[in-house]
N, C-alpha and C. Protein backbone atom coordinates (compact mmCIF):
# COMPACT_ATOMS: atom_id res chain seq x y z
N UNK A 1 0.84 -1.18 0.00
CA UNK A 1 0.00 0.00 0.00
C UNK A 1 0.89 1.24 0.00
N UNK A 2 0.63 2.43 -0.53
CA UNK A 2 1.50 3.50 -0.81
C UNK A 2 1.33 4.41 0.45
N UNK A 3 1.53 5.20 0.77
CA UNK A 3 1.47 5.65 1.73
C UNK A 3 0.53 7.18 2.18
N UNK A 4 0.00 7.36 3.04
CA UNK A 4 -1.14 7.89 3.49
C UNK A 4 -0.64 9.18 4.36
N UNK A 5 -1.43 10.35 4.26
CA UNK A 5 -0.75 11.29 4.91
C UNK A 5 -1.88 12.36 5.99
N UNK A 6 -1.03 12.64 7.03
CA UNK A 6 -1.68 13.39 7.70
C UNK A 6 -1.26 14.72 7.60
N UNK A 7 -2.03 15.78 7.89
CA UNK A 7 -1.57 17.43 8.15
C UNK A 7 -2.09 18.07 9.46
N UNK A 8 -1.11 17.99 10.02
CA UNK A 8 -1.09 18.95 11.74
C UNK A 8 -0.43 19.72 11.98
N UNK A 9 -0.49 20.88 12.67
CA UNK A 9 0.30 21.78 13.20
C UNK A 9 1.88 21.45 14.29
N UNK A 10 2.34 22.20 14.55
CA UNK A 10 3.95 21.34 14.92
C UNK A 10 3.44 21.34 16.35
N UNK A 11 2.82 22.23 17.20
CA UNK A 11 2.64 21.41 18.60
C UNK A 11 1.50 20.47 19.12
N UNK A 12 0.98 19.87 17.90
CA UNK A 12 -0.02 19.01 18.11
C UNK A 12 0.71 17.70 17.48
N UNK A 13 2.05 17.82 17.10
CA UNK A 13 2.86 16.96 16.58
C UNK A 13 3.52 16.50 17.70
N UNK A 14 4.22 17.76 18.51
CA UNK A 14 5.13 17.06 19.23
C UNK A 14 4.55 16.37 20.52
N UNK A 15 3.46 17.02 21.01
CA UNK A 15 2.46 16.03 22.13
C UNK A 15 2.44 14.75 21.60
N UNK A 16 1.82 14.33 20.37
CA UNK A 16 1.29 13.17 19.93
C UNK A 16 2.75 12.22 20.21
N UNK A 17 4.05 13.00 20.00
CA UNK A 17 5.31 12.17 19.76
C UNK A 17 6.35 12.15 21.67
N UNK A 18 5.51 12.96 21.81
CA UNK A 18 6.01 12.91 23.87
C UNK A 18 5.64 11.40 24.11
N UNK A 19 4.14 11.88 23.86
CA UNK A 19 3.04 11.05 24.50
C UNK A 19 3.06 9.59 24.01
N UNK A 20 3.48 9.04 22.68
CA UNK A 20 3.71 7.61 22.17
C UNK A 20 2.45 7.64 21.07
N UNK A 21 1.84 8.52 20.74
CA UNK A 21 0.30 8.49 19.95
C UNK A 21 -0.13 9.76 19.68
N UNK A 22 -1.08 8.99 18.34
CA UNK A 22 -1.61 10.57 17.90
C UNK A 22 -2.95 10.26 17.70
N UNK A 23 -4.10 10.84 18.65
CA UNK A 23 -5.36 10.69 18.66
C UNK A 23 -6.39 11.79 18.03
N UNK A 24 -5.27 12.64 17.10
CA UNK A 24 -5.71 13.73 15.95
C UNK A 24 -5.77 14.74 16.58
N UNK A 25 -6.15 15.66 15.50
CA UNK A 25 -6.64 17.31 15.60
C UNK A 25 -8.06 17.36 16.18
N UNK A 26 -8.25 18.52 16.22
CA UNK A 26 -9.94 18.86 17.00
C UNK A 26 -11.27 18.80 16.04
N UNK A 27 -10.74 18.60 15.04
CA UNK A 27 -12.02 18.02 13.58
C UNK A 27 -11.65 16.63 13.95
N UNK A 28 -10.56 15.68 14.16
CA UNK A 28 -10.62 14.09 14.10
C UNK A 28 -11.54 13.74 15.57
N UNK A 29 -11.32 14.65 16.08
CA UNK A 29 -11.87 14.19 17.58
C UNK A 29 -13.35 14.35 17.53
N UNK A 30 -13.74 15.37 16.73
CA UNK A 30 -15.23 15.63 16.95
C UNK A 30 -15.79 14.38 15.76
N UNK A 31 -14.77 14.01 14.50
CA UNK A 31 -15.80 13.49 13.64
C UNK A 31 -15.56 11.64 14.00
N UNK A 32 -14.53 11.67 14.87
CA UNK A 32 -14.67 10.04 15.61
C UNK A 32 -13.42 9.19 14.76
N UNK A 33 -13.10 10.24 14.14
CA UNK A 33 -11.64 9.19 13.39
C UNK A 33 -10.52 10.46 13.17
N UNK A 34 -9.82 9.67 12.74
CA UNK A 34 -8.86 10.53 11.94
C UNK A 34 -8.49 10.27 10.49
N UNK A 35 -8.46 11.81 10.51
CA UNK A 35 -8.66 12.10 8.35
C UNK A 35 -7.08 11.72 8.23
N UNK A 36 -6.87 11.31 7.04
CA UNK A 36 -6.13 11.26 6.17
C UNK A 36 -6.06 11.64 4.70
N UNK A 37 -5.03 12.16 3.81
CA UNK A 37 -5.16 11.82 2.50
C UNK A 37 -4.51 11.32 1.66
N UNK A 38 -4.17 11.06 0.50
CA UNK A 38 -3.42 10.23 -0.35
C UNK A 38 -2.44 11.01 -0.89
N UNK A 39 -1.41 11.03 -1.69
CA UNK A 39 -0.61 11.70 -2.19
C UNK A 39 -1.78 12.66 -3.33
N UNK A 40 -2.49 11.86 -4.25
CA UNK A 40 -3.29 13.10 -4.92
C UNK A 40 -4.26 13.87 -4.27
N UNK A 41 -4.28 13.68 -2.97
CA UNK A 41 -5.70 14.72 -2.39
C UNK A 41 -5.12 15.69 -1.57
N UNK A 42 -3.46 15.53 -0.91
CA UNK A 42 -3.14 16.66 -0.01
C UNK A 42 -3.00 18.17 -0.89
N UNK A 43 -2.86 18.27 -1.74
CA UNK A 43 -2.78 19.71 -2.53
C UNK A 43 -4.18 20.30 -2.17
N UNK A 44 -5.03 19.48 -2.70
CA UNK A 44 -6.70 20.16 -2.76
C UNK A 44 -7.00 19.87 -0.88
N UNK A 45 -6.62 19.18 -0.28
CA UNK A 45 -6.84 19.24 1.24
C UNK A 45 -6.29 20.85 2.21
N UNK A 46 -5.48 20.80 1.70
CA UNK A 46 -4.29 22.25 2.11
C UNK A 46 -4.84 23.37 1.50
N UNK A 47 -5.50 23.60 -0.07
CA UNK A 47 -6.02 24.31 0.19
C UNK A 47 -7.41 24.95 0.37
N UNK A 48 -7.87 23.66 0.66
CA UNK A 48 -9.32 23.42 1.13
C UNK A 48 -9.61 24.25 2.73
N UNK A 49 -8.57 23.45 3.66
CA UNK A 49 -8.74 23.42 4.90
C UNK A 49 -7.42 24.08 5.86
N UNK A 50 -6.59 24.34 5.01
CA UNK A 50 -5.57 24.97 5.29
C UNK A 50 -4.54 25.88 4.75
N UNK A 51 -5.34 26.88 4.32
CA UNK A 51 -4.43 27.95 3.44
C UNK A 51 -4.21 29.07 4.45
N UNK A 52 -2.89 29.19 4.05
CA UNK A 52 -2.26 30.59 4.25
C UNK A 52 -2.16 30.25 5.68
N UNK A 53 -2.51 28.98 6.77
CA UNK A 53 -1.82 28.64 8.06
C UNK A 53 -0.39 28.26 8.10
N UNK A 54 0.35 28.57 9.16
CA UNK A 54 1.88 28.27 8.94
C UNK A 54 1.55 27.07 10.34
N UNK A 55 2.92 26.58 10.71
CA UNK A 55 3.81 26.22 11.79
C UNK A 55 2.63 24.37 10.91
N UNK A 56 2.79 23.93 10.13
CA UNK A 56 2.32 22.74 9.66
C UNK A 56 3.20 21.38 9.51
N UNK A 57 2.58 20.53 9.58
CA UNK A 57 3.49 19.51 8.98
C UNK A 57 2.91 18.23 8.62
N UNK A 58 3.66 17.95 7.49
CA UNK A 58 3.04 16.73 6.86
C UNK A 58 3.61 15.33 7.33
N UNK A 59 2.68 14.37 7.83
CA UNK A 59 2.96 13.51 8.04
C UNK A 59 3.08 12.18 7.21
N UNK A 60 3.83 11.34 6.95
CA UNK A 60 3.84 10.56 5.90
C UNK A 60 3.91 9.29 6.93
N UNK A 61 2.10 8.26 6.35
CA UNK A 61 2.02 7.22 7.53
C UNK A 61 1.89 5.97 6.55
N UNK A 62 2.53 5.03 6.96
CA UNK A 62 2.62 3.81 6.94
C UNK A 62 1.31 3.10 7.12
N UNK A 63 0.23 3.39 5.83
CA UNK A 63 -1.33 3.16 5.89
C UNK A 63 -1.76 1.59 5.80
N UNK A 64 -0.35 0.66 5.06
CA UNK A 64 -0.62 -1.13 5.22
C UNK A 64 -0.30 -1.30 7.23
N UNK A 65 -0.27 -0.83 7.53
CA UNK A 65 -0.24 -1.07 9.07
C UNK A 65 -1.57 -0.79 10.04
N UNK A 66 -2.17 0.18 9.43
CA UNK A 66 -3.40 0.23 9.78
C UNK A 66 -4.52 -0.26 9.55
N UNK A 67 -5.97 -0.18 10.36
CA UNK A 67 -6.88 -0.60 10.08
C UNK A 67 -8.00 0.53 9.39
N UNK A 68 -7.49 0.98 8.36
CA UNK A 68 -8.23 2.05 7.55
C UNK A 68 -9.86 1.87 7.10
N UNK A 69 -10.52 2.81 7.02
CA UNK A 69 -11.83 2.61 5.91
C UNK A 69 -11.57 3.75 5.19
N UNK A 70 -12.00 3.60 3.73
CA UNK A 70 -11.97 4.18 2.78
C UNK A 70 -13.81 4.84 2.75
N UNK A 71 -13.86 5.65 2.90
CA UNK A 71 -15.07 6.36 2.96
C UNK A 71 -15.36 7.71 2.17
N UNK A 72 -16.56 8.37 1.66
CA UNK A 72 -16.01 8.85 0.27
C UNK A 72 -16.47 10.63 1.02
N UNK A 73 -16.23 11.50 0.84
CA UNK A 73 -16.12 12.54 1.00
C UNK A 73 -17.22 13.03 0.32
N UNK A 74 -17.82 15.05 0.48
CA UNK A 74 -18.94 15.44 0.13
C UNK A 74 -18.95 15.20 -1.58
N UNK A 75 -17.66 15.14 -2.29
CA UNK A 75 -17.31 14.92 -3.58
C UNK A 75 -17.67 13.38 -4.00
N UNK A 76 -17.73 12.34 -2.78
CA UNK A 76 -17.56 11.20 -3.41
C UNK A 76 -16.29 10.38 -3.15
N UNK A 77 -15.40 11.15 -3.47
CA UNK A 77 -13.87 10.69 -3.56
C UNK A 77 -13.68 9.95 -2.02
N UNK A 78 -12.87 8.88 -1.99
CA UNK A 78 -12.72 7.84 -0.88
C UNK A 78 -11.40 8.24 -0.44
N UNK A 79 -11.67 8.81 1.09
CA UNK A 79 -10.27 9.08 1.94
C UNK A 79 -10.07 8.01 2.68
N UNK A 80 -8.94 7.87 3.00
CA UNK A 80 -8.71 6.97 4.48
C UNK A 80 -9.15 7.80 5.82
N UNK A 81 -9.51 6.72 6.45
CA UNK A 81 -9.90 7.21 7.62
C UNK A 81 -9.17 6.02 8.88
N UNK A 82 -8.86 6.36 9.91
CA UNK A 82 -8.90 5.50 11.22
C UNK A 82 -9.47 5.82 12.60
N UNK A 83 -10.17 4.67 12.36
CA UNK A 83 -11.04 4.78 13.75
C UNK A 83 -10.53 4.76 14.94
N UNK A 84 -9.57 5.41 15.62
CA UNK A 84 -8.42 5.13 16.58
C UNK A 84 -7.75 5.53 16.94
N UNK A 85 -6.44 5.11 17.02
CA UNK A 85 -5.25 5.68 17.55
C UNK A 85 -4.23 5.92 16.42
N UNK A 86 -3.43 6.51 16.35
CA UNK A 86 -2.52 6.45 15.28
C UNK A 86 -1.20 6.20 16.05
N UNK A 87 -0.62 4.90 16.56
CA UNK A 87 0.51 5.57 16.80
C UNK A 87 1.69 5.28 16.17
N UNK A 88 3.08 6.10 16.80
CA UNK A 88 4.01 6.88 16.04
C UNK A 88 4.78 5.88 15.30
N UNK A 89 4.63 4.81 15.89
CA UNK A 89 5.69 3.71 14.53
C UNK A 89 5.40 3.87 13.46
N UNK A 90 3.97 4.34 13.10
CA UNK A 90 3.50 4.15 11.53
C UNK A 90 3.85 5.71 11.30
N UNK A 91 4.42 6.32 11.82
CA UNK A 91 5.07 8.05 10.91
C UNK A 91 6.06 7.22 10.06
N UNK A 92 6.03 7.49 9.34
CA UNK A 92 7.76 6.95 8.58
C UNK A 92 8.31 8.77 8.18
N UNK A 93 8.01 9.32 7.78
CA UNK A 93 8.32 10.87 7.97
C UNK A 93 7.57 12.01 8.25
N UNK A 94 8.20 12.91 8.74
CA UNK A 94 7.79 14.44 9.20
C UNK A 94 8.36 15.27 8.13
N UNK A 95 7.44 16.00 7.95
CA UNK A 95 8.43 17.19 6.58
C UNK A 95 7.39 18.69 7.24
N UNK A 96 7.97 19.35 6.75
CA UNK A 96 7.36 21.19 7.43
C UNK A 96 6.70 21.62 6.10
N UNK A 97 5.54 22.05 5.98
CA UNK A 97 4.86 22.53 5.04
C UNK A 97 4.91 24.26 5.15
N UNK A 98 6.11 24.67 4.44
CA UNK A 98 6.43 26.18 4.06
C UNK A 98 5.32 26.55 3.61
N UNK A 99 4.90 27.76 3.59
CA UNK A 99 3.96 29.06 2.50
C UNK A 99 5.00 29.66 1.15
N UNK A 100 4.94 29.54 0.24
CA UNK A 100 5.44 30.13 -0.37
C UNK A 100 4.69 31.70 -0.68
N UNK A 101 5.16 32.50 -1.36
CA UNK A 101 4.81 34.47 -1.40
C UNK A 101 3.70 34.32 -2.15
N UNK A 102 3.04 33.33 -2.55
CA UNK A 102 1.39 33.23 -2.41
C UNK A 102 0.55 32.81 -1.40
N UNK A 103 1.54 31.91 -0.71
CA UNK A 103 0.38 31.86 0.66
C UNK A 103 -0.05 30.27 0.85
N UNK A 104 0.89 29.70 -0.43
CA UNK A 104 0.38 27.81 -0.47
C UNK A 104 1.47 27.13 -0.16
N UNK A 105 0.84 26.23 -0.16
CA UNK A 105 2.15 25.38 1.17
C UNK A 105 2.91 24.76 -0.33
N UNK A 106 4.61 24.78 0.34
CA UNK A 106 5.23 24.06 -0.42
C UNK A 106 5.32 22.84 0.24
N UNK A 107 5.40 21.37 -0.76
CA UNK A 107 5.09 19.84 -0.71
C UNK A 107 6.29 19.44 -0.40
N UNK A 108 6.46 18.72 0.23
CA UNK A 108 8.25 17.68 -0.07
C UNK A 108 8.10 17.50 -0.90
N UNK A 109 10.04 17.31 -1.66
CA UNK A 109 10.51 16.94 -3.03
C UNK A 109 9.80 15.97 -3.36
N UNK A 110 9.14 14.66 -2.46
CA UNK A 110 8.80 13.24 -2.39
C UNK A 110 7.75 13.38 -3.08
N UNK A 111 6.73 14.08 -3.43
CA UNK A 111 5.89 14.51 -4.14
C UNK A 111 5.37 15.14 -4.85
């Protein structure tokens, strides 16, 4: 499976990585899982739900380790989701999502 990505702010990163787990942001908590997206949906996710916010970071998770559902969004389109816990073995990387002098996040090279 290719790999699945999260987007959080850096001190909701480093709790999750004190603590041994990441039980999401304050939208995963209210909607009972935690969002994810795929390599083609974080562009339109960022600037859906996160433009022009700084101090970000993209998480790159190890999604064959989890127990995912694919569930389809107001579009249709099928995100991953986990009903749970996320924890930190399945980060395989952290990268910092810059603004570039428009205001959109620059991606890792990886993508």
């Amino acid at each position: 499976m290719a790999p699945i990505y999260k987007i959080c702010n850096v001190d909701l990163w480093e709790r999750a990585r004190i603590s041994g787990r990441f039980t999401g942001a304050e939208i995963d908590v209210k909607d009972g899982f935690i969002h994810f997206s795929t390599a083609s949906q974080i562009s339109e996710t960022l600037a859906l739900h996160f433009a022009n916010v700084r101090d970000l970071l993209l998480l790159t998770i190890d999604g064959g380790s989890l127990d995912l559902k694919w569930e389809p969004a107001r579009t249709g389109e099928l995100f991953p989701h986990l009903y749970g816990v996320l924890p930190i073995s399945a980060v395989l990387a952290v990268d910092p999502l810059l603004l570039d002098d428009d205001g959109s996040h620059i991606l890792p090279s990886q993508l």
